[in-house]
C-alpha atoms as a PDB file:
ATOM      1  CA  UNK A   1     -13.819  -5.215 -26.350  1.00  0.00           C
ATOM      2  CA  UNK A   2     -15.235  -8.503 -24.079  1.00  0.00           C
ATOM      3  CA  UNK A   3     -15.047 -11.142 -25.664  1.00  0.00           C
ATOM      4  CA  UNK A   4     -16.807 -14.116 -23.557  1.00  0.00           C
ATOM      5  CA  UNK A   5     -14.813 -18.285 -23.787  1.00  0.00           C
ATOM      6  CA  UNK A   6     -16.607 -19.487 -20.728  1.00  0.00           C
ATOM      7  CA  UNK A   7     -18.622 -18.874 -17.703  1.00  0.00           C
ATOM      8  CA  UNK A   8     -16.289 -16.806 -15.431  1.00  0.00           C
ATOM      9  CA  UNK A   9     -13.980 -16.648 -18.092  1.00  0.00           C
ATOM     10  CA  UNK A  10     -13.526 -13.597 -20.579  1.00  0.00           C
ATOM     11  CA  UNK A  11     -10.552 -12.008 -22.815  1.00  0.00           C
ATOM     12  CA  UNK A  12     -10.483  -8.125 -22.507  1.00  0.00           C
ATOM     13  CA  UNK A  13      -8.901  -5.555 -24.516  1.00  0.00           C
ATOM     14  CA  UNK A  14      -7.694  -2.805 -21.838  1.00  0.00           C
ATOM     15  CA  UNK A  15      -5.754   0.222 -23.311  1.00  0.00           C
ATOM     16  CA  UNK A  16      -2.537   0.968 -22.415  1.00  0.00           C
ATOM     17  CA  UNK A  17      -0.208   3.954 -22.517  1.00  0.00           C
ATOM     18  CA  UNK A  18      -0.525   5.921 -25.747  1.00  0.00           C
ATOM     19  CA  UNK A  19      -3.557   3.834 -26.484  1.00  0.00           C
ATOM     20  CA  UNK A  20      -1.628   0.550 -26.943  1.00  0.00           C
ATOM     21  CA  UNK A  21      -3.951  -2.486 -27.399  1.00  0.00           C
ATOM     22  CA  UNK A  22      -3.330  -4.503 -24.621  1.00  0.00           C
ATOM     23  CA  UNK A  23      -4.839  -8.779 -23.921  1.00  0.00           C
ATOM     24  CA  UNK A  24      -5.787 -10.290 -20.928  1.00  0.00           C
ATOM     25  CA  UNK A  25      -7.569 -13.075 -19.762  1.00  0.00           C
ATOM     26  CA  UNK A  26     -10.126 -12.408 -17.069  1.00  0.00           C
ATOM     27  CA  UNK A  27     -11.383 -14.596 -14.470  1.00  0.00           C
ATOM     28  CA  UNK A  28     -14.486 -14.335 -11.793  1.00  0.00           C
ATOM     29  CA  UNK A  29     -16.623 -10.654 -11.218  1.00  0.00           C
ATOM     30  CA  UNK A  30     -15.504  -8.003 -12.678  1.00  0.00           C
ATOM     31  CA  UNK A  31     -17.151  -5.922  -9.745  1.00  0.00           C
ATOM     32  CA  UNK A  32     -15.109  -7.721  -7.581  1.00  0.00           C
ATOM     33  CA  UNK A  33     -11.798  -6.827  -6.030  1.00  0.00           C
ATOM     34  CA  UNK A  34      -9.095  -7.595  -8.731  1.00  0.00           C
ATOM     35  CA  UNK A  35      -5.633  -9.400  -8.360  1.00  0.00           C
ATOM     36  CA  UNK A  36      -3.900  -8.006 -11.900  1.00  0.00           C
ATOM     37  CA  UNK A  37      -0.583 -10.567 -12.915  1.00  0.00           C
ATOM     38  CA  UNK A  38       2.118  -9.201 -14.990  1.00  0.00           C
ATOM     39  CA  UNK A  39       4.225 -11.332 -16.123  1.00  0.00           C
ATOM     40  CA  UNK A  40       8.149 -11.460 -16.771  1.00  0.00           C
ATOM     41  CA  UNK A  41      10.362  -9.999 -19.671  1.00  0.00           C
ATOM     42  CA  UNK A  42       9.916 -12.211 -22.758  1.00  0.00           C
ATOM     43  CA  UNK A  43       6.902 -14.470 -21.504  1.00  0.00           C
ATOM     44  CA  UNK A  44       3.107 -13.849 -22.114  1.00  0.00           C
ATOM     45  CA  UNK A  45       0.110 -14.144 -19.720  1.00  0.00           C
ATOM     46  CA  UNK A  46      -0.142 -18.016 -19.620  1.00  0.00           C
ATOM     47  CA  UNK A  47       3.458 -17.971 -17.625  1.00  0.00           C
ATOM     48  CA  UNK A  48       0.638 -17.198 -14.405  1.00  0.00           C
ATOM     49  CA  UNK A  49      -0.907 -21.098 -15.532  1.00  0.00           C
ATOM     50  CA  UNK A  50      -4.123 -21.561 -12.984  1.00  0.00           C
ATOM     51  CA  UNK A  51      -2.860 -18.504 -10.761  1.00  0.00           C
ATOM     52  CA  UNK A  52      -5.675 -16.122 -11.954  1.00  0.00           C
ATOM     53  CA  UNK A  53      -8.430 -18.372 -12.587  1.00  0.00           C
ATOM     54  CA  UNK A  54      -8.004 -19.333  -9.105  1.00  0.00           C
ATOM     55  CA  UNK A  55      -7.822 -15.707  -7.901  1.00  0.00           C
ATOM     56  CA  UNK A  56     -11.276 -15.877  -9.747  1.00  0.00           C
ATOM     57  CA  UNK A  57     -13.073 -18.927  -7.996  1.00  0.00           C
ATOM     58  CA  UNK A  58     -11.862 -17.473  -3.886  1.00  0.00           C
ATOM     59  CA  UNK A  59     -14.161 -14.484  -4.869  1.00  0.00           C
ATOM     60  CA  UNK A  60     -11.757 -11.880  -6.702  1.00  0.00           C
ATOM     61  CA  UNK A  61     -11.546 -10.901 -10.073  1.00  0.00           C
ATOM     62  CA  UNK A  62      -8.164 -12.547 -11.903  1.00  0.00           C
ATOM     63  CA  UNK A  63      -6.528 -10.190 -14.549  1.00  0.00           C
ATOM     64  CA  UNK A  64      -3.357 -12.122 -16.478  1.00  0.00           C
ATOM     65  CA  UNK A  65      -2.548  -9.650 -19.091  1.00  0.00           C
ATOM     66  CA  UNK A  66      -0.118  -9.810 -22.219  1.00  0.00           C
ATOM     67  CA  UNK A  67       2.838  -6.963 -21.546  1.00  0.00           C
ATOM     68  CA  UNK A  68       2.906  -4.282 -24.494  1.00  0.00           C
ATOM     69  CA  UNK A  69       4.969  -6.126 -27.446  1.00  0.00           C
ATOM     70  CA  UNK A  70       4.424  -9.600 -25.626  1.00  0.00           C
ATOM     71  CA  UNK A  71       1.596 -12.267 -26.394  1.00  0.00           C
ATOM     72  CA  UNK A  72      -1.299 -10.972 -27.954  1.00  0.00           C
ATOM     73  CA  UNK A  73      -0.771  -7.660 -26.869  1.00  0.00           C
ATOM     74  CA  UNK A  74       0.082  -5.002 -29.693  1.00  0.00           C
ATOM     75  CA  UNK A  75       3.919  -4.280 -30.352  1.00  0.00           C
ATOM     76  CA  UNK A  76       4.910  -0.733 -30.009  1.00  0.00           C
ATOM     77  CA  UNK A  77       5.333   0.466 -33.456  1.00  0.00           C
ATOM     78  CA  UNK A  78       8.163   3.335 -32.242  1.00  0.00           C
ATOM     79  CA  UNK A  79       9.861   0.803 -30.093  1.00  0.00           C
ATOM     80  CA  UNK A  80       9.346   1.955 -26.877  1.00  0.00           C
ATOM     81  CA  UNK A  81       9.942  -0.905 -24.237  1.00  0.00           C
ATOM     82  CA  UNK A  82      10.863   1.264 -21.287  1.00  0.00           C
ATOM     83  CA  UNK A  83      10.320   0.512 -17.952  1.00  0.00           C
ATOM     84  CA  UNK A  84       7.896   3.889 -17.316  1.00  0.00           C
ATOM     85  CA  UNK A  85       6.233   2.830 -20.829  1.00  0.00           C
ATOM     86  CA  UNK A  86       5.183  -0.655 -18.575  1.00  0.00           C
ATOM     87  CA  UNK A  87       4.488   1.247 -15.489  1.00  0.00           C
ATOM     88  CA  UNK A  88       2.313   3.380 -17.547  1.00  0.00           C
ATOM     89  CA  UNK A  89       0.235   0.420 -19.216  1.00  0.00           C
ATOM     90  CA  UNK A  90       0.075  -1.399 -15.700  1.00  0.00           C
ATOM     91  CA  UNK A  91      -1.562   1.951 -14.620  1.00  0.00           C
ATOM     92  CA  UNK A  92      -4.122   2.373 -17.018  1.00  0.00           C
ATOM     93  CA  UNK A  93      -5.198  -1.038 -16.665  1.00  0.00           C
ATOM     94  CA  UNK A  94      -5.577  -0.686 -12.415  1.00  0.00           C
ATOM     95  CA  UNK A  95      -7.493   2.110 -13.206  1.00  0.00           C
ATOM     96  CA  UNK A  96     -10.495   0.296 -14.899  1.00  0.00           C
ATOM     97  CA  UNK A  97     -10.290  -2.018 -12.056  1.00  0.00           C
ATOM     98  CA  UNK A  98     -11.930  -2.238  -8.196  1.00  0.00           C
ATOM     99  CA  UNK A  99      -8.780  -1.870  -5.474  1.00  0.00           C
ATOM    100  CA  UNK A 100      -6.354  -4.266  -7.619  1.00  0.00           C
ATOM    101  CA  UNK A 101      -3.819  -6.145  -6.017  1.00  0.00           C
ATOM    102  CA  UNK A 102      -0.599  -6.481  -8.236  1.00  0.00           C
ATOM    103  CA  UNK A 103       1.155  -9.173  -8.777  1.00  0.00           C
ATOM    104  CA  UNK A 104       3.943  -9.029 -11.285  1.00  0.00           C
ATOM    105  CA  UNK A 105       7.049 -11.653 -12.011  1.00  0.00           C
ATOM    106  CA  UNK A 106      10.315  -9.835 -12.685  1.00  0.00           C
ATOM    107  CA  UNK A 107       9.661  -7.076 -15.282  1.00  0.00           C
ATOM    108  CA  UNK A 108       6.010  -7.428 -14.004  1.00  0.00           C
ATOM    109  CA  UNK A 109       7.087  -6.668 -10.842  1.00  0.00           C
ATOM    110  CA  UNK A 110       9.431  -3.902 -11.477  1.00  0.00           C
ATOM    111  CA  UNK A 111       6.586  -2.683 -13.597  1.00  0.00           C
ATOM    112  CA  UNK A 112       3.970  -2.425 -10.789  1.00  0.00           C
ATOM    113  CA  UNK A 113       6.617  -0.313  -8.917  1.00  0.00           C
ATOM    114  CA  UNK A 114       7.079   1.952 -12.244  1.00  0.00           C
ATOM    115  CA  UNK A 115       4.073   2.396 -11.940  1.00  0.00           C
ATOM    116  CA  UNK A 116       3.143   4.189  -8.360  1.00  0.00           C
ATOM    117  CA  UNK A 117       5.445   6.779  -9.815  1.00  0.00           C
ATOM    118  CA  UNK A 118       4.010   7.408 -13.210  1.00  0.00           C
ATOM    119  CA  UNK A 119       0.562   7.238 -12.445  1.00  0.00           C
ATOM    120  CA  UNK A 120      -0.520   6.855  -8.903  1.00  0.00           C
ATOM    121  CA  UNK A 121       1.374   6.197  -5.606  1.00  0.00           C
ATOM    122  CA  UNK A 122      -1.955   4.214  -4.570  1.00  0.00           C
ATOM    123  CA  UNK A 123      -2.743   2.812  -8.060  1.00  0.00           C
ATOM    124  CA  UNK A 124      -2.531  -0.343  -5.743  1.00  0.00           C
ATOM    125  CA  UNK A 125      -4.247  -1.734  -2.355  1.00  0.00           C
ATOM    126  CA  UNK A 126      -1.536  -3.914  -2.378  1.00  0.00           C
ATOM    127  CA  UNK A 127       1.663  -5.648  -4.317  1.00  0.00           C
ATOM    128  CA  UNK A 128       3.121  -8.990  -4.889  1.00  0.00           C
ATOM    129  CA  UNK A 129       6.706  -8.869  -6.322  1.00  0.00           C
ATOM    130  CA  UNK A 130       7.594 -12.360  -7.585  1.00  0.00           C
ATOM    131  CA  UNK A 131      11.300 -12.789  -7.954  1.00  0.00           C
ATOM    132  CA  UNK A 132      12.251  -9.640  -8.074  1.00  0.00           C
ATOM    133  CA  UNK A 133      13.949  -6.616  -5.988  1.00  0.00           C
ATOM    134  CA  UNK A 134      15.200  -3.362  -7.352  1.00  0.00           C
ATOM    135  CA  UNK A 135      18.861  -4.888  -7.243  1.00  0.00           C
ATOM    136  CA  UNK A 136      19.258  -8.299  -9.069  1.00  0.00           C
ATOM    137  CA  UNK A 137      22.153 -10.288  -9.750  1.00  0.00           C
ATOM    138  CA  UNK A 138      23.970  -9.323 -13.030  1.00  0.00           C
ATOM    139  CA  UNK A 139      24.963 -13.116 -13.613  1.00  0.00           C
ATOM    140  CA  UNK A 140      21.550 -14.245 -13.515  1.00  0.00           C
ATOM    141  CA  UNK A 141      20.403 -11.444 -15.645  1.00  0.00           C
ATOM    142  CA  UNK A 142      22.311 -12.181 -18.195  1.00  0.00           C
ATOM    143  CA  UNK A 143      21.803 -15.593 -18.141  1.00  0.00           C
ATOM    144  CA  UNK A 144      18.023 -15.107 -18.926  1.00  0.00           C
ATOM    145  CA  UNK A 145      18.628 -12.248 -21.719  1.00  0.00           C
ATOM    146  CA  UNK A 146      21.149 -14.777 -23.351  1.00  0.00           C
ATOM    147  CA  UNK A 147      18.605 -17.316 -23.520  1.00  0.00           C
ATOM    148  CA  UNK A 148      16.159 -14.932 -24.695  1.00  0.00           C
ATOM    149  CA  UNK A 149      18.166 -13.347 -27.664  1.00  0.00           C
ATOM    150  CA  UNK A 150      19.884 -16.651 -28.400  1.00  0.00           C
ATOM    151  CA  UNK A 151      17.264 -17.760 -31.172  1.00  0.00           C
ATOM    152  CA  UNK A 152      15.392 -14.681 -31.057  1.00  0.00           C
ATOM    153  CA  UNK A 153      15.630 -13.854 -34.810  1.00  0.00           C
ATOM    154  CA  UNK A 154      16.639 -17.526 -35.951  1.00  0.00           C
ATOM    155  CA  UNK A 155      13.626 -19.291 -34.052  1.00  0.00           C
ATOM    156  CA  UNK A 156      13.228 -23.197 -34.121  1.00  0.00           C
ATOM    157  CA  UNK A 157      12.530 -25.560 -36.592  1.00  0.00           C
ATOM    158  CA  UNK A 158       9.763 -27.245 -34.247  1.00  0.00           C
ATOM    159  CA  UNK A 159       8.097 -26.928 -31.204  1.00  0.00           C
ATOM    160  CA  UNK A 160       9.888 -29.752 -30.020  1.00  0.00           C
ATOM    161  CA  UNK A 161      13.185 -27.874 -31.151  1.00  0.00           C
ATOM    162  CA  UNK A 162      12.444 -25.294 -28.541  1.00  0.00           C
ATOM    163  CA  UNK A 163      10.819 -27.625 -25.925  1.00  0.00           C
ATOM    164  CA  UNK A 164      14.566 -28.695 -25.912  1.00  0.00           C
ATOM    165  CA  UNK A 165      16.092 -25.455 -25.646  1.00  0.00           C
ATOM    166  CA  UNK A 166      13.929 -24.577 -22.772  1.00  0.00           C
ATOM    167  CA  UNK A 167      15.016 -28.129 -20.597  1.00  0.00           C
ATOM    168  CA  UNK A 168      18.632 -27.096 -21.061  1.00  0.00           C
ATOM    169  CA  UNK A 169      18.134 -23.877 -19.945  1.00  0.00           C
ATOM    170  CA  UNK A 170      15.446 -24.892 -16.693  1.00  0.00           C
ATOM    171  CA  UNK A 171      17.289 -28.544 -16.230  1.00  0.00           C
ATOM    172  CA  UNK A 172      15.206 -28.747 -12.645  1.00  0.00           C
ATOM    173  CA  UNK A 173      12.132 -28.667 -14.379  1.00  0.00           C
ATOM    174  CA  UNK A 174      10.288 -31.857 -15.813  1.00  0.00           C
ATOM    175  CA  UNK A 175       9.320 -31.369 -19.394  1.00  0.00           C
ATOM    176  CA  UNK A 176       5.904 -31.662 -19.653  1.00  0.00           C
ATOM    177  CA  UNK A 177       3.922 -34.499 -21.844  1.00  0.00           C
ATOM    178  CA  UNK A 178       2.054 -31.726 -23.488  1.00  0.00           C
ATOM    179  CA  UNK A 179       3.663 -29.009 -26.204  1.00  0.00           C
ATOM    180  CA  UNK A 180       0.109 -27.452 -26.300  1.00  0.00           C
ATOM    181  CA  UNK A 181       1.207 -24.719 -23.644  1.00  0.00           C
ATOM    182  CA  UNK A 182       4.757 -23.919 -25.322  1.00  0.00           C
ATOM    183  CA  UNK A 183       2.646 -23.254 -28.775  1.00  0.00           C
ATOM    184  CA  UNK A 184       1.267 -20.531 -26.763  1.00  0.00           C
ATOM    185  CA  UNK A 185       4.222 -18.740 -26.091  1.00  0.00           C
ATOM    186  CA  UNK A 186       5.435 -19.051 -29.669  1.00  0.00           C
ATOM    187  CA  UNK A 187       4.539 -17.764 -33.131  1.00  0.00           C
ATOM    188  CA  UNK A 188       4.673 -19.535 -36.664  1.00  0.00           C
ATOM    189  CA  UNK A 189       6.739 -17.445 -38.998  1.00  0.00           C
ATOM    190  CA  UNK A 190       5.269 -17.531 -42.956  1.00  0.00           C
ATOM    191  CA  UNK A 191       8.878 -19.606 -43.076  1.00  0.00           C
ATOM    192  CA  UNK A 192       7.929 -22.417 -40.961  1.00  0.00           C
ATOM    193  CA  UNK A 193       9.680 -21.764 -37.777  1.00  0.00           C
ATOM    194  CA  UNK A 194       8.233 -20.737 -34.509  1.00  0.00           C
ATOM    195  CA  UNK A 195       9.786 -17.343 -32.557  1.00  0.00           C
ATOM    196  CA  UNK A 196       9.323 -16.589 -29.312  1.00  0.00           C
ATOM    197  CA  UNK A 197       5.873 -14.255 -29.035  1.00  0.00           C
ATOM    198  CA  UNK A 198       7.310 -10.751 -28.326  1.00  0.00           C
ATOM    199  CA  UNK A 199       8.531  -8.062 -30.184  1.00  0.00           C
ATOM    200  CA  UNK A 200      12.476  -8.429 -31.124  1.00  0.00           C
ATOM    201  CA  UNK A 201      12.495  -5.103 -30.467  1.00  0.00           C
ATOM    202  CA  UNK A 202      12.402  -5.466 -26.817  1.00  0.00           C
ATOM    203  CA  UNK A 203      15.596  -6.371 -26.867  1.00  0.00           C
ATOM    204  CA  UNK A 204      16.982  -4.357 -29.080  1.00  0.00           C
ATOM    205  CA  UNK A 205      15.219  -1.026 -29.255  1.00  0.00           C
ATOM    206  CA  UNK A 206      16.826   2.020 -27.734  1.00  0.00           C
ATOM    207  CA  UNK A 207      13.885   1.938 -25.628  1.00  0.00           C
ATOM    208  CA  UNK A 208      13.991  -0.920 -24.074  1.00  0.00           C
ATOM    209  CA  UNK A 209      14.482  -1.685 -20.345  1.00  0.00           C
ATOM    210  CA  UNK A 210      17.701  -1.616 -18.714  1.00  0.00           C
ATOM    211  CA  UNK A 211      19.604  -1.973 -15.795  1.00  0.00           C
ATOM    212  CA  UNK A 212      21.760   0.568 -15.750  1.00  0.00           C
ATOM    213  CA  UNK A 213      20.813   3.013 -12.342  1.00  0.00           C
ATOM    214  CA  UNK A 214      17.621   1.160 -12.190  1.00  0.00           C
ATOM    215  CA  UNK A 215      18.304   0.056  -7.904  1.00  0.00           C
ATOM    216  CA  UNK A 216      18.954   3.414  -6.571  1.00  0.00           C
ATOM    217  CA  UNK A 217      16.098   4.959  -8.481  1.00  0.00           C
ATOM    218  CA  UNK A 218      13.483   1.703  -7.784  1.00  0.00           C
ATOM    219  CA  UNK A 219      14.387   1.701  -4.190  1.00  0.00           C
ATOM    220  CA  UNK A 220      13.634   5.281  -3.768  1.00  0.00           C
ATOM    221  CA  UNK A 221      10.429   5.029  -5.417  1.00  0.00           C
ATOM    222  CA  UNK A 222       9.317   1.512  -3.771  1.00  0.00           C
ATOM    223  CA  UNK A 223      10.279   3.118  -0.757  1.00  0.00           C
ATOM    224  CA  UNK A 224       7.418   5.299  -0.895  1.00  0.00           C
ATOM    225  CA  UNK A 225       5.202   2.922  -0.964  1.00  0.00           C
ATOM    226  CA  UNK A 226       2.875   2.347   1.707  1.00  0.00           C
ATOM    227  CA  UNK A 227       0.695  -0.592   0.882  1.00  0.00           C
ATOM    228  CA  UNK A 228       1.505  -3.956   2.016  1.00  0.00           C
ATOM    229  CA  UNK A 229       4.133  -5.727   0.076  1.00  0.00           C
ATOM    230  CA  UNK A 230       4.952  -9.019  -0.398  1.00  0.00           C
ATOM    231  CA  UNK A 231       8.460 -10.654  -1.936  1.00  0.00           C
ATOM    232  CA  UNK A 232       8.104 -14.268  -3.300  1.00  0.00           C
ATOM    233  CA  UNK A 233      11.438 -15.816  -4.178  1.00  0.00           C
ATOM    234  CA  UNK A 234      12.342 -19.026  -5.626  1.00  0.00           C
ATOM    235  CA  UNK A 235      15.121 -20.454  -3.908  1.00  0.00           C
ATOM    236  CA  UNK A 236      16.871 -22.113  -6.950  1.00  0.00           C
ATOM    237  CA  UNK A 237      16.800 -18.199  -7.945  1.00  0.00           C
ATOM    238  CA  UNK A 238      19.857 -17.017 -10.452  1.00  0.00           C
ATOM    239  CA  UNK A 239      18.658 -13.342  -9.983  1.00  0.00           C
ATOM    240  CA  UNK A 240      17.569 -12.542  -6.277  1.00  0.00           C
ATOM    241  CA  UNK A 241      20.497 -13.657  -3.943  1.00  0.00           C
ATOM    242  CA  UNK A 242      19.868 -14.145  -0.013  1.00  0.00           C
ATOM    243  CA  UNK A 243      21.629 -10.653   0.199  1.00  0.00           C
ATOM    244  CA  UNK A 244      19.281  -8.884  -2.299  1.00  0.00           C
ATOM    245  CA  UNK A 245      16.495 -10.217  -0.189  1.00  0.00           C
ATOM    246  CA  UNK A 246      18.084  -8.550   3.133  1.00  0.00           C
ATOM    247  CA  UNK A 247      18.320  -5.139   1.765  1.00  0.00           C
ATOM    248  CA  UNK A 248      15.161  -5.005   0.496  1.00  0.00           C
ATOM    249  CA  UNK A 249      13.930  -5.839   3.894  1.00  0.00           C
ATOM    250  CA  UNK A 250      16.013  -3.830   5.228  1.00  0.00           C
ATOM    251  CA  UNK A 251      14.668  -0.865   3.154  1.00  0.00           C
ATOM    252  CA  UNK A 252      11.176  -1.764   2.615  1.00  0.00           C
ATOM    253  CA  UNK A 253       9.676  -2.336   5.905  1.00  0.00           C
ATOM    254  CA  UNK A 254       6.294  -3.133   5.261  1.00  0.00           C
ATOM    255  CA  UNK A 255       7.317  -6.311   3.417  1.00  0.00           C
ATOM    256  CA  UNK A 256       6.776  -9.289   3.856  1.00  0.00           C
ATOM    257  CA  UNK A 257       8.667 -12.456   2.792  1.00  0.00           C
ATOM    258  CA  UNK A 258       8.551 -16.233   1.476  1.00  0.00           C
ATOM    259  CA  UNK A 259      10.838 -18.387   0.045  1.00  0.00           C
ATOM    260  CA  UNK A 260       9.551 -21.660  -2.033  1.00  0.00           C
ATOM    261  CA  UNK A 261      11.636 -24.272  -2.094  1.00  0.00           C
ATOM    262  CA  UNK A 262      13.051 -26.191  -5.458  1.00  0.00           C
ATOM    263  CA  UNK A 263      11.629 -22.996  -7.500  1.00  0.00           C
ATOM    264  CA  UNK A 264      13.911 -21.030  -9.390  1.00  0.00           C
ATOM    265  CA  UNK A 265      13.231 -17.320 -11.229  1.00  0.00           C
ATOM    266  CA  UNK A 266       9.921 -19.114 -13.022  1.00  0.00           C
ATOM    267  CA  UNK A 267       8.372 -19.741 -10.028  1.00  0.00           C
ATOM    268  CA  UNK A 268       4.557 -20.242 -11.153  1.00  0.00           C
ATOM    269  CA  UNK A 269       6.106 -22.387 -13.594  1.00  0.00           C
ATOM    270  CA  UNK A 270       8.198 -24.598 -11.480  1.00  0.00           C
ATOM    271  CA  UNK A 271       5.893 -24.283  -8.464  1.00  0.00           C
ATOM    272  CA  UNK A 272       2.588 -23.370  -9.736  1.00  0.00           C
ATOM    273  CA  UNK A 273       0.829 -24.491  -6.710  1.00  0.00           C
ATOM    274  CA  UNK A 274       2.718 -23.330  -4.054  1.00  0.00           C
ATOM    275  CA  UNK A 275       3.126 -20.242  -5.587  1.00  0.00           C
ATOM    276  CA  UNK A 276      -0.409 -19.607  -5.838  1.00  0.00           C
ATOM    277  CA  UNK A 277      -1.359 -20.577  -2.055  1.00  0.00           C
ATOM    278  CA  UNK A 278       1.325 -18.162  -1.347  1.00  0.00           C
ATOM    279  CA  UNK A 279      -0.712 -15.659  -3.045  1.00  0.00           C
ATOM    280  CA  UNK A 280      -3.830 -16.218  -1.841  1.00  0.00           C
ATOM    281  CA  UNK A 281      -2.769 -16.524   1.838  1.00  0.00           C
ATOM    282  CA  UNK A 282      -1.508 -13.171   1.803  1.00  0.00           C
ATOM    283  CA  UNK A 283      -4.405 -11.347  -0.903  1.00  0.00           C
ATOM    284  CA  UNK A 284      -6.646 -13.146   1.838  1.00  0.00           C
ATOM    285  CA  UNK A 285      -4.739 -12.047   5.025  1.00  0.00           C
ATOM    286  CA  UNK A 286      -4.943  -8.208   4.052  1.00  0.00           C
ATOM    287  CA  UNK A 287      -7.479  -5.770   5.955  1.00  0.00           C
ATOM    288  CA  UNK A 288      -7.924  -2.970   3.344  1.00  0.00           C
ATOM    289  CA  UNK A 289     -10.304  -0.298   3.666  1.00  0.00           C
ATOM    290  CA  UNK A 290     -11.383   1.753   0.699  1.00  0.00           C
END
């Protein structure tokens, strides 16, 4: 399914694995070489904000797709919210696309590496890890899954309610004038009160992503890869320490590195323009040959 909003602009319906319906919005020629964003644990496509339309107008094609149970994407009716499940759907959706370029925030990210094992080793020209290394910090991960959870099943009374919750929990950023993009990321119960737009589940399935092992076994697959890499980190970042940065230097050679200033674990949220120069300096800095 296309479905056409404006010129340049379309929302597709790519499957993912086990035939899972999965959202994205779509900018530029689709004939073009694509730059696919996958976006974090517990946020939906419009975390990327002008990142893929962008991608679009410098002469690529900009995928920003909802993550199975996430957005507008379908929720996995048995649960499953495993890393390889991710990896999988990332997959399937490079493979309808012309030498795609990854770029994936956190669970994204870890996705994109998922997913040179379980489909392809060169399901990607290329790959842009925002945020993320095999090894994260365990404070800062549970920092973000206890904001997550916190009014997971309770939800808010308003969209101000959680406009609230969010500047307590990202103090750095400025609350913005506008509630019209935080109604995207939440959904109005039949009781009134908004949730957060993924599947509960996520959180609390068996099947759902965890840490436990996860470096060991993500470094030795992401140290297979042989496309160029690319780590973005927000410096303000409660998840990727200075350290974690070295070692994945260290063991990923072929990487390289930036650090944005005043941008915690959101990045494209906190820097959303700096972020995306980032992005397109190195997408445009690449000599690929197909």
């Amino acid at each position: 399914m296309i479905k056409t909003t404006q010129p340049n602009h379309e929302v597709r319906c790519f499957k993912g694995h086990n035939g899972l319906d999965i959202l994205a919005d779509c900018y530029g020629d689709p004939t073009n070489q694509a730059v696919l964003f996958a976006h974090g644990g517990g946020q939906t496509r419009y975390a990327w904000g002008q990142a893929a339309k962008v991608m679009g107008e410098k002469g690529f094609y900009g995928v920003a797709f909802d993550s199975r149970g996430h957005g507008d994407s379908q929720w996995s009716p048995e649960g499953d919210y495993r890393l390889a499940d991710y990896g999988n759907d990332m997959g399937n959706i490079a493979k309808s696309l012309n030498n795609p370029i990854a770029v994936g925030a956190s669970l994204g990210g870890l996705s994109a590496i998922s997913a040179t094992q379980v489909v392809s080793p060169d399901i990607f020209d290329a790959i842009i890890l925002v945020d993320i290394t095999p090894r994260m910090q365990p404070g800062g991960v549970a920092k973000v899954l206890g904001f997550m959870s916190e009014k997971a099943e309770q939800g808010f009374a308003s969209l101000e309610d959680a406009s609230e919750a969010i500047a307590l929990y990202l103090p750095h950023r400025k609350k913005p004038k506008s509630l019209d993009g935080l109604a995207k990321n939440l959904r109005l119960g039949d009781d009134g009160r908004y949730r957060w737009h993924w599947d509960p589940r996520f959180l609390s399935s068996d099947n759902r992503p965890t840490m436990d092992g996860h470096a060991d076994r993500l470094y030795a697959i992401a140290s297979k890869i042989q496309q160029p890499m690319l780590l973005i980190r927000g410096q303000m970042s409660e998840l990727v320490t200075e350290e974690a940065v070295e070692e994945f230097l260290e063991r990923i050679p072929n990487a390289q590195y930036v650090d944005i200033k005043d941008a915690g674990h959101m990045i494209a949220g906190d820097k959303n323009d700096v972020f995306t120069e980032s992005v397109v300096t190195f997408v445009n800095s690449l000599e690929l040959t197909h």
